[in-house]
C-alpha atoms as a PDB file:
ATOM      1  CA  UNK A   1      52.850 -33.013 -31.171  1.00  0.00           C
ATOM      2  CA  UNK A   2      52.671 -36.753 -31.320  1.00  0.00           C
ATOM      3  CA  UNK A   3      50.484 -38.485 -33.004  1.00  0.00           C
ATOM      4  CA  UNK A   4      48.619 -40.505 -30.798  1.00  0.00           C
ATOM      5  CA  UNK A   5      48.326 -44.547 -31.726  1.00  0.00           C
ATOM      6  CA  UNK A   6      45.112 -45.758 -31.895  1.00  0.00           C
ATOM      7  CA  UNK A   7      43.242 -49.480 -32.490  1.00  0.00           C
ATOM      8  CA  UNK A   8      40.262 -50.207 -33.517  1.00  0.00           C
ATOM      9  CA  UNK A   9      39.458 -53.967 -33.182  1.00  0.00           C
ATOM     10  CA  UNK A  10      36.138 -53.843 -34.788  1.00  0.00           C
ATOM     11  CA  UNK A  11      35.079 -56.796 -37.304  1.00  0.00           C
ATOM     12  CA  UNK A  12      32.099 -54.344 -38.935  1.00  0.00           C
ATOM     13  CA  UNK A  13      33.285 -53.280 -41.938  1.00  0.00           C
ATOM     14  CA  UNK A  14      30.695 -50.107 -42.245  1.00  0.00           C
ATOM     15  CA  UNK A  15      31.491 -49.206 -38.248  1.00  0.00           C
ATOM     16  CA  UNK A  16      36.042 -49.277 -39.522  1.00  0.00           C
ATOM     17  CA  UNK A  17      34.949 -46.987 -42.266  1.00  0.00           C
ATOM     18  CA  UNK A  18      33.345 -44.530 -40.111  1.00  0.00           C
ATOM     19  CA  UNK A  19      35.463 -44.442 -37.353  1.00  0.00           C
ATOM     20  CA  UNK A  20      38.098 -43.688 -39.909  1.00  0.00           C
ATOM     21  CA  UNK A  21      36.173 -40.623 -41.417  1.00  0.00           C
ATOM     22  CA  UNK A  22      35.555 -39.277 -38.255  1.00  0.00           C
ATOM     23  CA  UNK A  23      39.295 -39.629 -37.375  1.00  0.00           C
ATOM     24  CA  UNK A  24      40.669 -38.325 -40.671  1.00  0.00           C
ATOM     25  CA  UNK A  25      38.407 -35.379 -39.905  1.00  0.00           C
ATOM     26  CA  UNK A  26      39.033 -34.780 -36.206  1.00  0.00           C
ATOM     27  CA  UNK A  27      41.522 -32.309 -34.855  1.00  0.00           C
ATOM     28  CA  UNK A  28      43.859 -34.504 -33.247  1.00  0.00           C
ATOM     29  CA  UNK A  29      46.538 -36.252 -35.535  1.00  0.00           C
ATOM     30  CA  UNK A  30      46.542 -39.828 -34.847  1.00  0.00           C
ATOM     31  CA  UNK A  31      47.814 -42.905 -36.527  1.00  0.00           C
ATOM     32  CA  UNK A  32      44.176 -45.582 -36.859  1.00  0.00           C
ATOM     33  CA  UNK A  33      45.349 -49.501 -36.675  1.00  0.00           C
ATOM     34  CA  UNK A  34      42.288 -51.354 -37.890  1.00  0.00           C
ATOM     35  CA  UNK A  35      42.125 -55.545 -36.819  1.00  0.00           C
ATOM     36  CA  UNK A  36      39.232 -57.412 -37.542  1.00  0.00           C
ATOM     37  CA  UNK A  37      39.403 -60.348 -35.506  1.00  0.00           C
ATOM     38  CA  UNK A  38      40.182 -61.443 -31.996  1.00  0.00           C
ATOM     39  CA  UNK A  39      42.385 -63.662 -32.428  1.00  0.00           C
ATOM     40  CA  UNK A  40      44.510 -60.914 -34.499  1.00  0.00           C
ATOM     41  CA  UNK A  41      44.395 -58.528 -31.834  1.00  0.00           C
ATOM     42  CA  UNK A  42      45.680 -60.536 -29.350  1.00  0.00           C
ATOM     43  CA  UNK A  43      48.741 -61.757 -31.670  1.00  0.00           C
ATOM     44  CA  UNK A  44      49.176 -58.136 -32.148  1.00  0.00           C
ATOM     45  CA  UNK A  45      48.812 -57.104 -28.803  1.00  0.00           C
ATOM     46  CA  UNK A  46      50.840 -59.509 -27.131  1.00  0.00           C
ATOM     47  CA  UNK A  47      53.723 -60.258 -29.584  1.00  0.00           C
ATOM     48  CA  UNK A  48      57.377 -60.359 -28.926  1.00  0.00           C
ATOM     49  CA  UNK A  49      59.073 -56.957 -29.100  1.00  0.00           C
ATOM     50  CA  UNK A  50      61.890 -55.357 -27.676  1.00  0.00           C
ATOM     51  CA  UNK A  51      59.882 -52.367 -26.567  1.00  0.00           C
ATOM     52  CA  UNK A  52      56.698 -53.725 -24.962  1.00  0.00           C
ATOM     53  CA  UNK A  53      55.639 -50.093 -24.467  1.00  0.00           C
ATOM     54  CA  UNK A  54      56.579 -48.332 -27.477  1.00  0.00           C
ATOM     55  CA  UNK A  55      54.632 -51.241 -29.251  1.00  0.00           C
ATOM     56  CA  UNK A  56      51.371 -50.844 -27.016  1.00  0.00           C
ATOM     57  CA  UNK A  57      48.605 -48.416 -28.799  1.00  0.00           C
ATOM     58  CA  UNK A  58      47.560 -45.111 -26.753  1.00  0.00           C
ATOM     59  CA  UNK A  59      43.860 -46.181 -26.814  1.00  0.00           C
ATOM     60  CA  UNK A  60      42.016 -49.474 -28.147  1.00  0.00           C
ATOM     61  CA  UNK A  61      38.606 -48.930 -29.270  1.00  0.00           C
ATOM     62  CA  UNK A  62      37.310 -52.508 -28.909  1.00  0.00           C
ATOM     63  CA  UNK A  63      33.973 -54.187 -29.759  1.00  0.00           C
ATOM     64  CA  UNK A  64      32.763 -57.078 -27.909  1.00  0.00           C
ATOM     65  CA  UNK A  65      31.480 -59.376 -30.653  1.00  0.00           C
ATOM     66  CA  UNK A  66      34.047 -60.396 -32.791  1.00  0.00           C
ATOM     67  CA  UNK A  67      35.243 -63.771 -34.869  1.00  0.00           C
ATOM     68  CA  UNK A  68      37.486 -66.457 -33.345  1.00  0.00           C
ATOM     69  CA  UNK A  69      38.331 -64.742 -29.669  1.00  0.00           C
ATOM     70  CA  UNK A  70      35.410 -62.191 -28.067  1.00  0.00           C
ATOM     71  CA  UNK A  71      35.885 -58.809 -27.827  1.00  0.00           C
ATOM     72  CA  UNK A  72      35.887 -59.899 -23.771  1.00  0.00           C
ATOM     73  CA  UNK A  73      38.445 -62.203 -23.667  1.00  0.00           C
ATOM     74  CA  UNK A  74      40.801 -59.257 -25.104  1.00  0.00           C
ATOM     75  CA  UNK A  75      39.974 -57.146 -22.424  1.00  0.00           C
ATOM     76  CA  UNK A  76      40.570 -60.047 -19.694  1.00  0.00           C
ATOM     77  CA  UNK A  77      43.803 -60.327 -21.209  1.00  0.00           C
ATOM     78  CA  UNK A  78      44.934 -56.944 -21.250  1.00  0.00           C
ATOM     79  CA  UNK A  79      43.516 -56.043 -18.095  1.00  0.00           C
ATOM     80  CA  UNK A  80      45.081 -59.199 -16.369  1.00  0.00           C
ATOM     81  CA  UNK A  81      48.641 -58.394 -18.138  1.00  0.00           C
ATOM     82  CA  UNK A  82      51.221 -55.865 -15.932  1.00  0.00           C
ATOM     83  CA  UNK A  83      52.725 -54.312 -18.861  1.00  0.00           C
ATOM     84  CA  UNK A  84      49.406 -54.066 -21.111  1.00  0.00           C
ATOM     85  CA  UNK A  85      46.699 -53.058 -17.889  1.00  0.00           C
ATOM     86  CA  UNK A  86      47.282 -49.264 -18.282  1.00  0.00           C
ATOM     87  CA  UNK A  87      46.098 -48.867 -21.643  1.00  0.00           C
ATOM     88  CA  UNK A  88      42.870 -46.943 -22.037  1.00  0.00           C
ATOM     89  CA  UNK A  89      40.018 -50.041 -23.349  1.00  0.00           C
ATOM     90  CA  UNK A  90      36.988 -48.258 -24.437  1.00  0.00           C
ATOM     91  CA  UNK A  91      34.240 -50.312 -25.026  1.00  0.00           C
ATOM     92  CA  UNK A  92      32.134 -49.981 -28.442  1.00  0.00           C
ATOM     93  CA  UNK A  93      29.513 -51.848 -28.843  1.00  0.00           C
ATOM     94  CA  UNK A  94      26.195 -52.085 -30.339  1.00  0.00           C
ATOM     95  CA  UNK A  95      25.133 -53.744 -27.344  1.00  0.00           C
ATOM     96  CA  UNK A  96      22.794 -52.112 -25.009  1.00  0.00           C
ATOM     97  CA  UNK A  97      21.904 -55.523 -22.660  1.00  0.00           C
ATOM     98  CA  UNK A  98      22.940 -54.561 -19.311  1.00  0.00           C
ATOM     99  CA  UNK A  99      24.936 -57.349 -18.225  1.00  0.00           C
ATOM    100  CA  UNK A 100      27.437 -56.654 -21.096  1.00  0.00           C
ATOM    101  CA  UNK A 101      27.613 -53.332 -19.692  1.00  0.00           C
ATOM    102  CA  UNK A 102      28.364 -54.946 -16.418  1.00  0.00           C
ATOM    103  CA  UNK A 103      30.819 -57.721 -17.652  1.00  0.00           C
ATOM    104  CA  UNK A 104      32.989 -54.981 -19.410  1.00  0.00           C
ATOM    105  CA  UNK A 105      33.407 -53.279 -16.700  1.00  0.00           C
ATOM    106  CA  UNK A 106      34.226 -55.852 -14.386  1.00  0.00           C
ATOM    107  CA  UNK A 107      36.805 -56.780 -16.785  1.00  0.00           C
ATOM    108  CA  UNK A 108      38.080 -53.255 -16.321  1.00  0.00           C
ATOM    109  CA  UNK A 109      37.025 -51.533 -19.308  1.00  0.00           C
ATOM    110  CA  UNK A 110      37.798 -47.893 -19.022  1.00  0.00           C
ATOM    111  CA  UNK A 111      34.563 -47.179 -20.303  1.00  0.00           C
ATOM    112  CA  UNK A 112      31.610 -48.531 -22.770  1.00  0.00           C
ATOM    113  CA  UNK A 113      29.807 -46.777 -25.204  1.00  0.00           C
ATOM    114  CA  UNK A 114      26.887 -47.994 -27.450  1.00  0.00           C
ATOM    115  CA  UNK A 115      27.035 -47.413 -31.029  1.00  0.00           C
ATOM    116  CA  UNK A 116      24.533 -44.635 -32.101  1.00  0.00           C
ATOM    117  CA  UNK A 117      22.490 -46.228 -34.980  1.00  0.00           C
ATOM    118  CA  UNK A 118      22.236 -42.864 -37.178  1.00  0.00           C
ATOM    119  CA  UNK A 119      25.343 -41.655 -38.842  1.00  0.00           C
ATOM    120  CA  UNK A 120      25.514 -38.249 -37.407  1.00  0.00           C
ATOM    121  CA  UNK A 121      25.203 -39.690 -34.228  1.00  0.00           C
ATOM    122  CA  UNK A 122      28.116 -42.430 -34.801  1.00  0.00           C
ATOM    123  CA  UNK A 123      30.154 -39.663 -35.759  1.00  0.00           C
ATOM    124  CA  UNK A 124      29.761 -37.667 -33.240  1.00  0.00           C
ATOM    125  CA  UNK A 125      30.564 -40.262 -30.695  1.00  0.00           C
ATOM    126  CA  UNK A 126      33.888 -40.997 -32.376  1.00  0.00           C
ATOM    127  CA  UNK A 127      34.529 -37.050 -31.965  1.00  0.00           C
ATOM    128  CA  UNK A 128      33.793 -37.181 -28.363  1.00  0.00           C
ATOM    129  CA  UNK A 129      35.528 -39.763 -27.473  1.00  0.00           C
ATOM    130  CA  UNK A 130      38.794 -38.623 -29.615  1.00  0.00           C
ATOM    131  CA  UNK A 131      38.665 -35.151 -27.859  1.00  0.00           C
ATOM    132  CA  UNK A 132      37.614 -36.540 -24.089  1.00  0.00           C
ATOM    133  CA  UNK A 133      40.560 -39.080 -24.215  1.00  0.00           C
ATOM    134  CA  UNK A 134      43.107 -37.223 -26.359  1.00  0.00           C
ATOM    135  CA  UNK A 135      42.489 -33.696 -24.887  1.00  0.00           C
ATOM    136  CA  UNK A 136      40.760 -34.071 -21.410  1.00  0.00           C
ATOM    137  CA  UNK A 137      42.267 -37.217 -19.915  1.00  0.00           C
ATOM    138  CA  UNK A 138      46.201 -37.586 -19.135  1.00  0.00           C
ATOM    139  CA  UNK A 139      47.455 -40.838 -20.959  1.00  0.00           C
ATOM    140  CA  UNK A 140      49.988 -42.410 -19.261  1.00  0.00           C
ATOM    141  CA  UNK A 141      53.421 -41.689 -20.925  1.00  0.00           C
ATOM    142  CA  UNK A 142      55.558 -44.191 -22.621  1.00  0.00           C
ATOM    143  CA  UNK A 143      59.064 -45.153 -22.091  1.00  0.00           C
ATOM    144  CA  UNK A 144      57.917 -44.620 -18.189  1.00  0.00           C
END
């Protein structure tokens, strides 16, 4: 099987690290990009390729607060782009005010999650999340 491609745009140094443990240690073999900024991401995102698709991560794990361009106006931007919209956006964020709940999802987030504060918890999130949208959900195929 495939690996399956996934970003993390995360500027938490502690939150990359554990995401990557719990990855490394999941079941599912996947290939982790890490960018810690938002004005990265979207250079990365939206860059010049041949092969828009083959380019485009599986899932992006994205927090909202992040340096130079918000972990919103990533989502706007992916959301609001025909060749980027289908790409799974989870939402991770330590963020439990309700009207970033709301915002994310009127931005068409796929879904949002709020980081556990205990490490057990963290990981076990990251698990979930791996084997809901890796095993459970059908991601749209590539090349299509």
């Amino acid at each position: 099987m495939k690996p399956i491609e996934i970003l993390l745009i995360e500027d938490n140094p502690g939150d990359v690290e554990l995401t990557k443990e719990s990855l490394r240690n999941g079941k599912i073999k996947n290939n982790l990009k890490v960018i810690m900024d938002g004005e990265e991401a979207l250079n990365f995102l939206f860059r010049e390729l041949d092969d828009v698709d083959e380019m485009l991560p599986d899932i992006i794990l994205l927090d909202l607060n992040l340096p130079k361009v918000s972990g919103r106006e990533i989502l706007k931007a992916l959301k609001e782009d025909e060749l980027r919209c289908s790409v799974p956006v989870i939402v991770l964020s330590s963020s439990e005010a309700a009207s970033d709940i709301k915002s994310s999802y009127q931005l068409h987030a796929n879904c949002f999650i709020t980081k556990p504060v205990m490490l057990n918890d963290f990981l076990n999130v990251i698990k979930t999340i791996e084997s809901f949208w890796v095993e459970i959900v059908k991601l749209p195929e590539k090349g299509r």
